[in-house]
C-alpha atoms as a PDB file:
ATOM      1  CA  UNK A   1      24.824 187.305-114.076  1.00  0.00           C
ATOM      2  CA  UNK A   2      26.605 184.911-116.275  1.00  0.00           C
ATOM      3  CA  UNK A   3      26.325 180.840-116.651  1.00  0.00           C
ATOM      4  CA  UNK A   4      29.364 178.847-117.021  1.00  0.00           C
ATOM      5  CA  UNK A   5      29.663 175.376-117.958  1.00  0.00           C
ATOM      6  CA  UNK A   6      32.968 173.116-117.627  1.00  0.00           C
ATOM      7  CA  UNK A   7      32.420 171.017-120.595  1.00  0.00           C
ATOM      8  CA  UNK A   8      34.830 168.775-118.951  1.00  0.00           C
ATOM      9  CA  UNK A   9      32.924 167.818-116.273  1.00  0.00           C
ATOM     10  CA  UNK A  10      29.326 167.813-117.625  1.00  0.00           C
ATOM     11  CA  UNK A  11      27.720 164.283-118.448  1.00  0.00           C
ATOM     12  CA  UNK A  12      25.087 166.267-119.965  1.00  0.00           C
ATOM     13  CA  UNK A  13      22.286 164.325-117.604  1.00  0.00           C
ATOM     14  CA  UNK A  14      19.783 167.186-118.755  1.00  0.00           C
ATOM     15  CA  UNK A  15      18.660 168.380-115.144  1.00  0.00           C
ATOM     16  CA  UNK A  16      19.433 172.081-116.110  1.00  0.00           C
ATOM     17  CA  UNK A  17      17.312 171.711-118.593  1.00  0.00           C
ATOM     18  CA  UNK A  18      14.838 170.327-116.554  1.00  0.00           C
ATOM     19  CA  UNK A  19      14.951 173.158-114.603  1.00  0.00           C
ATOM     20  CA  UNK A  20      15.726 175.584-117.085  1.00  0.00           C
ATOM     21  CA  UNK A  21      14.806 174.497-120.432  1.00  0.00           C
ATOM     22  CA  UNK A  22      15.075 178.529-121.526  1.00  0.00           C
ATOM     23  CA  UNK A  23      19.058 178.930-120.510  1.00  0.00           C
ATOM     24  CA  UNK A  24      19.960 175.094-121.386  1.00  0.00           C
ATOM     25  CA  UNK A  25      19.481 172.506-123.895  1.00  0.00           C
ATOM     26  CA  UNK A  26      21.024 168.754-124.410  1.00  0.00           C
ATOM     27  CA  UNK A  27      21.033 168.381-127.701  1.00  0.00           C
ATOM     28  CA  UNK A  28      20.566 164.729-129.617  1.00  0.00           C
ATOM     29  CA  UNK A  29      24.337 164.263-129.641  1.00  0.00           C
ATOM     30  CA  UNK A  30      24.482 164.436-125.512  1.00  0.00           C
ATOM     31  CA  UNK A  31      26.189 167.938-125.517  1.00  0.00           C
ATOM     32  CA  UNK A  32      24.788 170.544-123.500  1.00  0.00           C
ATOM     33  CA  UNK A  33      24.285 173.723-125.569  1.00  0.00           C
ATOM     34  CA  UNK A  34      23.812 177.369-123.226  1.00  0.00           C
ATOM     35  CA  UNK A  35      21.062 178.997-124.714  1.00  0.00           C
ATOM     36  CA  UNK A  36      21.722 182.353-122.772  1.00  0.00           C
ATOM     37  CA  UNK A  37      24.582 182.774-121.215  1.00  0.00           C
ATOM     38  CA  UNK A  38      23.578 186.293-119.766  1.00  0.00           C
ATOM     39  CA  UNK A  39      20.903 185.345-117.476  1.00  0.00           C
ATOM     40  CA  UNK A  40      18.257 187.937-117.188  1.00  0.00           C
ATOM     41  CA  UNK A  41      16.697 188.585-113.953  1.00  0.00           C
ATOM     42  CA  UNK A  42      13.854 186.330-114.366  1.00  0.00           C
ATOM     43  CA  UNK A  43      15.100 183.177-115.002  1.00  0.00           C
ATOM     44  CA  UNK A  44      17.591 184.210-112.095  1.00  0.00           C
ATOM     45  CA  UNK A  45      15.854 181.640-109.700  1.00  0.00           C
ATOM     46  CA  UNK A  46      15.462 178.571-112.364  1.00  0.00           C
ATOM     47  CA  UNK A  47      19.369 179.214-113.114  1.00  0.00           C
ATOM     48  CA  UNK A  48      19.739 178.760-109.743  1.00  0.00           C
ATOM     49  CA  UNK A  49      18.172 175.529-109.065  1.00  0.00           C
ATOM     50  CA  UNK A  50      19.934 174.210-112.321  1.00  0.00           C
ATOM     51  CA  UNK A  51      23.450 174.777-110.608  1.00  0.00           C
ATOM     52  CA  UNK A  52      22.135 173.545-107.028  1.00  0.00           C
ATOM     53  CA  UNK A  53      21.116 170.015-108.780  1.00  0.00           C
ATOM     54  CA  UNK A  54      24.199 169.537-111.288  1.00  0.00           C
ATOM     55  CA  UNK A  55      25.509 166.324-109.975  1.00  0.00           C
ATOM     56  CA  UNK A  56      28.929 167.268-111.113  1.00  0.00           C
ATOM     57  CA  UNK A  57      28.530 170.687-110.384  1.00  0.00           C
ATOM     58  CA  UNK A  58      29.723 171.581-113.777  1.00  0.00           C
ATOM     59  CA  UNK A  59      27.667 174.938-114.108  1.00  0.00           C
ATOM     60  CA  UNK A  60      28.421 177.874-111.908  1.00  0.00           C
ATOM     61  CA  UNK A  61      27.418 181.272-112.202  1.00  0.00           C
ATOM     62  CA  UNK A  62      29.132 184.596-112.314  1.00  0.00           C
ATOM     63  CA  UNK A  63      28.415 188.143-111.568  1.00  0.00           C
END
Protein backbone atom coordinates (compact mmCIF):
# COMPACT_ATOMS: atom_id res chain seq x y z
CA UNK A 1 0.00 0.00 0.00
CA UNK A 2 1.13 3.35 -1.10
CA UNK A 3 0.23 7.11 0.27
CA UNK A 4 -0.38 9.81 -2.12
CA UNK A 5 -0.62 13.35 -1.48
CA UNK A 6 -2.00 16.12 -4.04
CA UNK A 7 0.20 18.88 -3.00
CA UNK A 8 -2.32 20.98 -4.67
CA UNK A 9 -4.94 20.48 -2.52
CA UNK A 10 -3.28 20.03 0.91
CA UNK A 11 -3.44 23.11 3.40
CA UNK A 12 -1.10 21.15 5.36
CA UNK A 13 -3.63 21.43 8.64
CA UNK A 14 -1.38 18.58 10.24
CA UNK A 15 -4.28 16.02 11.07
CA UNK A 16 -2.29 13.17 9.30
CA UNK A 17 0.16 13.80 11.39
CA UNK A 18 -1.93 13.76 14.18
CA UNK A 19 -2.89 10.56 13.34
CA UNK A 20 0.13 9.38 11.89
CA UNK A 21 3.05 11.25 13.00
CA UNK A 22 5.32 8.01 11.62
CA UNK A 23 4.05 8.31 7.70
CA UNK A 24 3.58 12.31 7.86
CA UNK A 25 5.18 15.38 8.98
CA UNK A 26 4.31 19.35 8.51
CA UNK A 27 7.30 20.78 8.54
CA UNK A 28 8.01 24.62 9.94
CA UNK A 29 7.47 26.00 6.44
CA UNK A 30 3.62 24.51 6.34
CA UNK A 31 4.54 21.75 3.74
CA UNK A 32 3.61 18.36 4.42
CA UNK A 33 6.62 16.03 4.00
CA UNK A 34 5.61 11.82 3.50
CA UNK A 35 7.82 10.15 5.67
CA UNK A 36 6.98 6.62 4.16
CA UNK A 37 5.33 6.43 1.33
CA UNK A 38 5.18 2.50 1.36
CA UNK A 39 3.01 1.93 4.24
CA UNK A 40 3.85 -1.19 6.08
CA UNK A 41 1.17 -3.24 7.47
CA UNK A 42 1.16 -1.77 10.81
CA UNK A 43 0.63 1.62 10.46
CA UNK A 44 -2.06 0.34 7.84
CA UNK A 45 -4.94 1.45 10.26
CA UNK A 46 -3.35 5.02 11.42
CA UNK A 47 -2.86 5.67 7.47
CA UNK A 48 -6.22 5.05 7.31
CA UNK A 49 -7.71 7.37 9.71
CA UNK A 50 -5.25 10.10 8.31
CA UNK A 51 -7.07 9.89 4.80
CA UNK A 52 -10.69 9.49 6.47
CA UNK A 53 -10.04 13.03 8.38
CA UNK A 54 -8.16 15.07 5.50
CA UNK A 55 -10.55 17.88 5.14
CA UNK A 56 -9.55 18.26 1.57
CA UNK A 57 -9.12 14.81 1.04
CA UNK A 58 -5.76 15.43 -0.42
CA UNK A 59 -4.17 11.97 0.63
CA UNK A 60 -5.40 8.76 -0.85
CA UNK A 61 -3.95 5.51 -0.81
CA UNK A 62 -2.98 2.96 -3.37
CA UNK A 63 -2.49 -0.69 -3.63
Amino acid sequence: MKVVVDYDLCESNALCMDCAPEVFRVEDDDTLTVLIEEIPDDLRTKVEEAVRLCPRQAIALET
